[in-house]
Protein backbone atom coordinates (compact mmCIF):
# COMPACT_ATOMS: atom_id res chain seq x y z
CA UNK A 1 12.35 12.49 14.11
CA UNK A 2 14.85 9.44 15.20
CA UNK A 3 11.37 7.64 15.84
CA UNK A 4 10.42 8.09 12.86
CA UNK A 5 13.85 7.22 11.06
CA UNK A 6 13.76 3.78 13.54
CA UNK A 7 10.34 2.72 12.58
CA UNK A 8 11.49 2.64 8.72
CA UNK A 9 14.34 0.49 9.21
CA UNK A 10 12.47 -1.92 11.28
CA UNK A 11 13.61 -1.22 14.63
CA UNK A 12 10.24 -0.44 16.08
CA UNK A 13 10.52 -1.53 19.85
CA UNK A 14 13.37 0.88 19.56
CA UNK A 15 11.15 3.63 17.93
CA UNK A 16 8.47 2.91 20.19
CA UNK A 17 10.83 4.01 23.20
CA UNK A 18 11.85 7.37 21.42
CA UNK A 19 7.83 8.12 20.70
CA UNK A 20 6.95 7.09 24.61
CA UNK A 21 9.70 9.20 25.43
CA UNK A 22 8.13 11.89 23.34
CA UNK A 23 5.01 11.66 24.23
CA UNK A 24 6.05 11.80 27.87
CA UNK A 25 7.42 15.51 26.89
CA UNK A 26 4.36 16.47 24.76
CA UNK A 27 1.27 14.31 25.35
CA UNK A 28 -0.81 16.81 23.77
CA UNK A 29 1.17 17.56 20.53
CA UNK A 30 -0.43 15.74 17.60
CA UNK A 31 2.28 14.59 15.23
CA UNK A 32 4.20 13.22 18.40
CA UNK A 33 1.04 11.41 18.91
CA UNK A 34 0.42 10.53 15.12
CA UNK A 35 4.19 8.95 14.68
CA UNK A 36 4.01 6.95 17.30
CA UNK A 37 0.73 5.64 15.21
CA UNK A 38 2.79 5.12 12.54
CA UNK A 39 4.77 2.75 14.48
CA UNK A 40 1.94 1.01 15.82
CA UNK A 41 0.40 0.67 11.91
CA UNK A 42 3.45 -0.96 10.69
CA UNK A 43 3.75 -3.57 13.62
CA UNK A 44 -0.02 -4.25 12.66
CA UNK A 45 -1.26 -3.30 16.34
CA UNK A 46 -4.32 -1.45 14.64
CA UNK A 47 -5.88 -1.09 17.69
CA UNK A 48 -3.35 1.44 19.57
CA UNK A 49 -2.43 2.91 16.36
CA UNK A 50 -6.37 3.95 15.84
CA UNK A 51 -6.09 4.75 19.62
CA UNK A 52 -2.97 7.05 18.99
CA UNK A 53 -4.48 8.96 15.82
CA UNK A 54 -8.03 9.02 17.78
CA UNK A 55 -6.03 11.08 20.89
CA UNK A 56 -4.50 13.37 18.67
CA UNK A 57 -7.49 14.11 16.88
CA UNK A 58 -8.98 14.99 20.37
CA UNK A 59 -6.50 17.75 20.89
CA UNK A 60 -6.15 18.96 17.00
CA UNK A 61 -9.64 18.25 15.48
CA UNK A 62 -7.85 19.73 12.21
CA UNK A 63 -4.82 17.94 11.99
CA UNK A 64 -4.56 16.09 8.30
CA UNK A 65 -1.60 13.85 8.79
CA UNK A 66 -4.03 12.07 12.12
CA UNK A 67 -6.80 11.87 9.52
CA UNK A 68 -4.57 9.72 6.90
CA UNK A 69 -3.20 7.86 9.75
CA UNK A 70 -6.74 7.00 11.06
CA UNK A 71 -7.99 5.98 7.31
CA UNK A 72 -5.26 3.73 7.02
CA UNK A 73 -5.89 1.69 10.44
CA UNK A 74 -9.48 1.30 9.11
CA UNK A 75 -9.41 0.81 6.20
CA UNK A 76 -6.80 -2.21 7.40
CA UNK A 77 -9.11 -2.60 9.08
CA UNK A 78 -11.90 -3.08 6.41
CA UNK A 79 -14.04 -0.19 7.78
CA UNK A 80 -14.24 1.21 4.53
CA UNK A 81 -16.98 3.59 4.83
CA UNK A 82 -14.89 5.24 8.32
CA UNK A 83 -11.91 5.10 5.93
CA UNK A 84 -13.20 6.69 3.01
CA UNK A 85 -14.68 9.53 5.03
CA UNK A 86 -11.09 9.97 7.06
CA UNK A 87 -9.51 10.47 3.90
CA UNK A 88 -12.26 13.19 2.70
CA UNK A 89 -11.96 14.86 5.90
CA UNK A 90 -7.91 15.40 5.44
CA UNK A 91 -8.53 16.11 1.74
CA UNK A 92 -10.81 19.06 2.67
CA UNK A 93 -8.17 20.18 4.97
CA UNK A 94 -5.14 19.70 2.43
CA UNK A 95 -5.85 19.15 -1.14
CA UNK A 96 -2.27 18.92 -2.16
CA UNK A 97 -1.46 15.58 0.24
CA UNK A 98 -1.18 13.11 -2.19
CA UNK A 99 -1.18 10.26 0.77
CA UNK A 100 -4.72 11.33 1.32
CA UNK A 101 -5.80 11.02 -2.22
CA UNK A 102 -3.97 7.62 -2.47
CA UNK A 103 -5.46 6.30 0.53
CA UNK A 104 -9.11 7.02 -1.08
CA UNK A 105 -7.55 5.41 -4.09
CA UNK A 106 -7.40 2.16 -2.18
CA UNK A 107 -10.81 2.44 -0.54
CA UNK A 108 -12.61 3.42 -3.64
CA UNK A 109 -10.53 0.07 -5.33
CA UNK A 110 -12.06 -2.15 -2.17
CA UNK A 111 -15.81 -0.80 -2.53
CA UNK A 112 -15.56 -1.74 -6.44
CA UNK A 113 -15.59 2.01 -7.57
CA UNK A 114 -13.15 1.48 -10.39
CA UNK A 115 -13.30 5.31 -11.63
CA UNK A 116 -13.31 7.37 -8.88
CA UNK A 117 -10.47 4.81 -7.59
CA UNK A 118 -8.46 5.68 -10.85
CA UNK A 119 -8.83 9.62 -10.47
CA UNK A 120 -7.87 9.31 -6.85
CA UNK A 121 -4.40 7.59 -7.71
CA UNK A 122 -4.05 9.52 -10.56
CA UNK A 123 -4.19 12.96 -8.14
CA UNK A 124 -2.15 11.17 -6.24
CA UNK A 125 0.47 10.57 -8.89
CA UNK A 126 0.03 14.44 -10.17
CA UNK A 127 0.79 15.44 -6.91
CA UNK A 128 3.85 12.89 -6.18
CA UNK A 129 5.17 11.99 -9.56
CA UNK A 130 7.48 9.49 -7.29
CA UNK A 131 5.25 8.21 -5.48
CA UNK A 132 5.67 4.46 -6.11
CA UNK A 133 2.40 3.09 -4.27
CA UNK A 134 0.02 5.61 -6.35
CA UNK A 135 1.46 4.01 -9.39
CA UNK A 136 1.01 0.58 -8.39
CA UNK A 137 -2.48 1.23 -7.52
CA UNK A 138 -2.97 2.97 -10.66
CA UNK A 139 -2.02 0.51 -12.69
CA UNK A 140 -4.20 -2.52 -10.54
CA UNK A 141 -7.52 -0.36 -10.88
CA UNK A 142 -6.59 -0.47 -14.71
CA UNK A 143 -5.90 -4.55 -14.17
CA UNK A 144 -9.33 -4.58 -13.03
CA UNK A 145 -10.76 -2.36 -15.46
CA UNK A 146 -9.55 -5.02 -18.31
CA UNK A 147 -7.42 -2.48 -19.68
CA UNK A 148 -4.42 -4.44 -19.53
CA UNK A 149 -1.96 -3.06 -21.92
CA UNK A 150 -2.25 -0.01 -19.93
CA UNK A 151 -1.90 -1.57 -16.44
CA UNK A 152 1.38 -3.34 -18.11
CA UNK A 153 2.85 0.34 -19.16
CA UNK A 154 2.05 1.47 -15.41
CA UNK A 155 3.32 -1.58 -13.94
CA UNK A 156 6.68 -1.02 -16.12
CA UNK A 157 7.29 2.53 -15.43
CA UNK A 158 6.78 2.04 -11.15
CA UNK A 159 9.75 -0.63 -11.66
CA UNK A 160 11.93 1.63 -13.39
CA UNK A 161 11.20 4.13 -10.17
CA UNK A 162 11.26 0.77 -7.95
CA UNK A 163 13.07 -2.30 -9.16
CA UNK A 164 13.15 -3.50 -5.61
CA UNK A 165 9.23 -3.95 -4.84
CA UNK A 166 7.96 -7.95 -5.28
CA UNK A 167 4.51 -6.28 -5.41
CA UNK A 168 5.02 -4.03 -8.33
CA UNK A 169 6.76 -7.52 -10.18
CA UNK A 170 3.76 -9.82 -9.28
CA UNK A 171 1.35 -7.51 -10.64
CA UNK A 172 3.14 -6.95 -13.72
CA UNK A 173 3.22 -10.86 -14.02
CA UNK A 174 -0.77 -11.05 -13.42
CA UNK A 175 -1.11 -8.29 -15.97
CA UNK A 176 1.12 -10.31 -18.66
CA UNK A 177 -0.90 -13.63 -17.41
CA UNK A 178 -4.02 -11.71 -18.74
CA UNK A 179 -2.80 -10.89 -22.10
CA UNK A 180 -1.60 -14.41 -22.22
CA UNK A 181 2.11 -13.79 -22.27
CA UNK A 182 3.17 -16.15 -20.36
CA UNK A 183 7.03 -16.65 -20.58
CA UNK A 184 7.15 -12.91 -19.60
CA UNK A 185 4.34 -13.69 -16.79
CA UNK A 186 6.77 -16.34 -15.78
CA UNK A 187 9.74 -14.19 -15.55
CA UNK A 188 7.87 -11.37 -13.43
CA UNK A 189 6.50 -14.36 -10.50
CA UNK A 190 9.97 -15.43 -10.50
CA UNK A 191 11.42 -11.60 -10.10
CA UNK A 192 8.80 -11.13 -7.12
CA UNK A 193 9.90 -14.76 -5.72
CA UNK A 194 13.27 -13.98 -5.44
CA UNK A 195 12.52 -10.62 -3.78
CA UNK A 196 10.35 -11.69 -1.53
CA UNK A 197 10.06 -15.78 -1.00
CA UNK A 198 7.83 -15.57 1.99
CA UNK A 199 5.10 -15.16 -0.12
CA UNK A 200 3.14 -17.99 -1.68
CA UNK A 201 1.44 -16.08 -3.99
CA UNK A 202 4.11 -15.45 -6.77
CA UNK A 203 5.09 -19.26 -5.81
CA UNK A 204 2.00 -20.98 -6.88
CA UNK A 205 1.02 -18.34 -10.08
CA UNK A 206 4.52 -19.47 -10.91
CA UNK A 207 2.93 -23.33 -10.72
CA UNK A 208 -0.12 -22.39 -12.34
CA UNK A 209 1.73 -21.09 -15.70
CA UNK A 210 3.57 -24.30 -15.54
CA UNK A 211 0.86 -26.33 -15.32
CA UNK A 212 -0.38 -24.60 -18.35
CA UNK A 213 2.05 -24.92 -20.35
CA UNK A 214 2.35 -28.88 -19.38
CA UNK A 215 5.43 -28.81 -16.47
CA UNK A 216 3.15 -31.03 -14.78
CA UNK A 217 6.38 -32.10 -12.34
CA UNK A 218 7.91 -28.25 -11.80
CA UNK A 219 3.69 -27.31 -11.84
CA UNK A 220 2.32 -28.99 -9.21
CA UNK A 221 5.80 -29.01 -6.96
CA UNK A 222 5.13 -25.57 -6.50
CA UNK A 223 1.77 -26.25 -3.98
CA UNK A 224 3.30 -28.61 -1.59
């Protein structure tokens, strides 16, 4: 779908001609409807991307790719118990999509349900072996489980599939920060710095390891 292809490269006003143009054709057909959701999602517009997935739900009640969609927006959203049961519904639909079982993952995480989160993402990963996300969110639930040697080893394997991903690096330097290896902590906020320097947060856990180990200048430069 050259919608589709556009909205992953970033083009979206482009991809949101080639849905409209789509949807023009088809208004009725769901996965016309549910791209041009995706679209929406990613430019953050969670209002017409819940109102996209929402019409073709209307038409296909049973449609699983709408219901992921629609879990997404809320649970963006923070409508966690709507996005928890979105997920359920596409799960009981299709128990092999590991998007579904991922997207519980992360709603289980939010609500503080540590071990169904963990089972979710770990479906997820038996499903998708590849599927970097599941991994990262694997390995976070773990982070917040205290069992940090084995949030490191998950961390560590999703960059071998994903070197690219500043996410997967910062959370492999909070997991080193916890077991208190901080030169490696270090290297990982710098890693997910240089990938991604538009986000503070690597920048100032970078500052706060300084500070602890006494770079008082380099430490508190790092928050201005």
């Amino acid at each position: 779908d050259r919608g589709n292809a556009l909205t992953e490269i970033g083009r979206f006003k482009e991809a949101l001609d080639s849905h409209n143009k789509a949807v023009a054709l088809a208004p009725n057909a769901p996965q016309v409807l549910t791209n041009r959701g995706l679209t929406f999602l990613r430019l953050k517009d969670y209002t017409a991307a819940l109102r996209n997935y929402d019409e073709a739900l209307k038409y296909t009640p049973n449609f699983p790719n709408a219901w992921v969609g629609r879990g997404t927006v809320l649970f963006e959203l923070r409508r966690n118990d709507e996005a928890l049961a979105a997920f359920d519904r596409a799960i009981a639909m299709r128990t092999e999509m590991a998007e579904a079982w991922y997207g519980r993952g992360n709603v289980l995480s939010d609500l503080g349900r540590n071990d169904e989160a963990l089972r979710s993402f770990e479906k997820a990963i038996a499903l998708a072996p590849g599927m970097t996300m599941a991994q990262g969110g694997r390995g976070s639930v773990l982070a917040k489980m205290k069992r940090h040697d084995e949030a490191l080893a998950v961390f560590d394997y999703a960059i071998s599939m994903k070197p690219d991903l500043a996410g997967l690096w910062s959370a492999r330097g909070n997991a080193l920060l916890d077991l208190r290896r901080y030169d490696e902590a270090l290297s990982a906020y710098e890693k997910a710095s240089a990938l991604q320097p538009d986000v503070a947060e690597s920048r100032f856990s970078e500052s706060f390891i300084r500070l602890l180990q006494g770079d008082t200048e380099r430490g508190w430069k790092g928050y201005e």
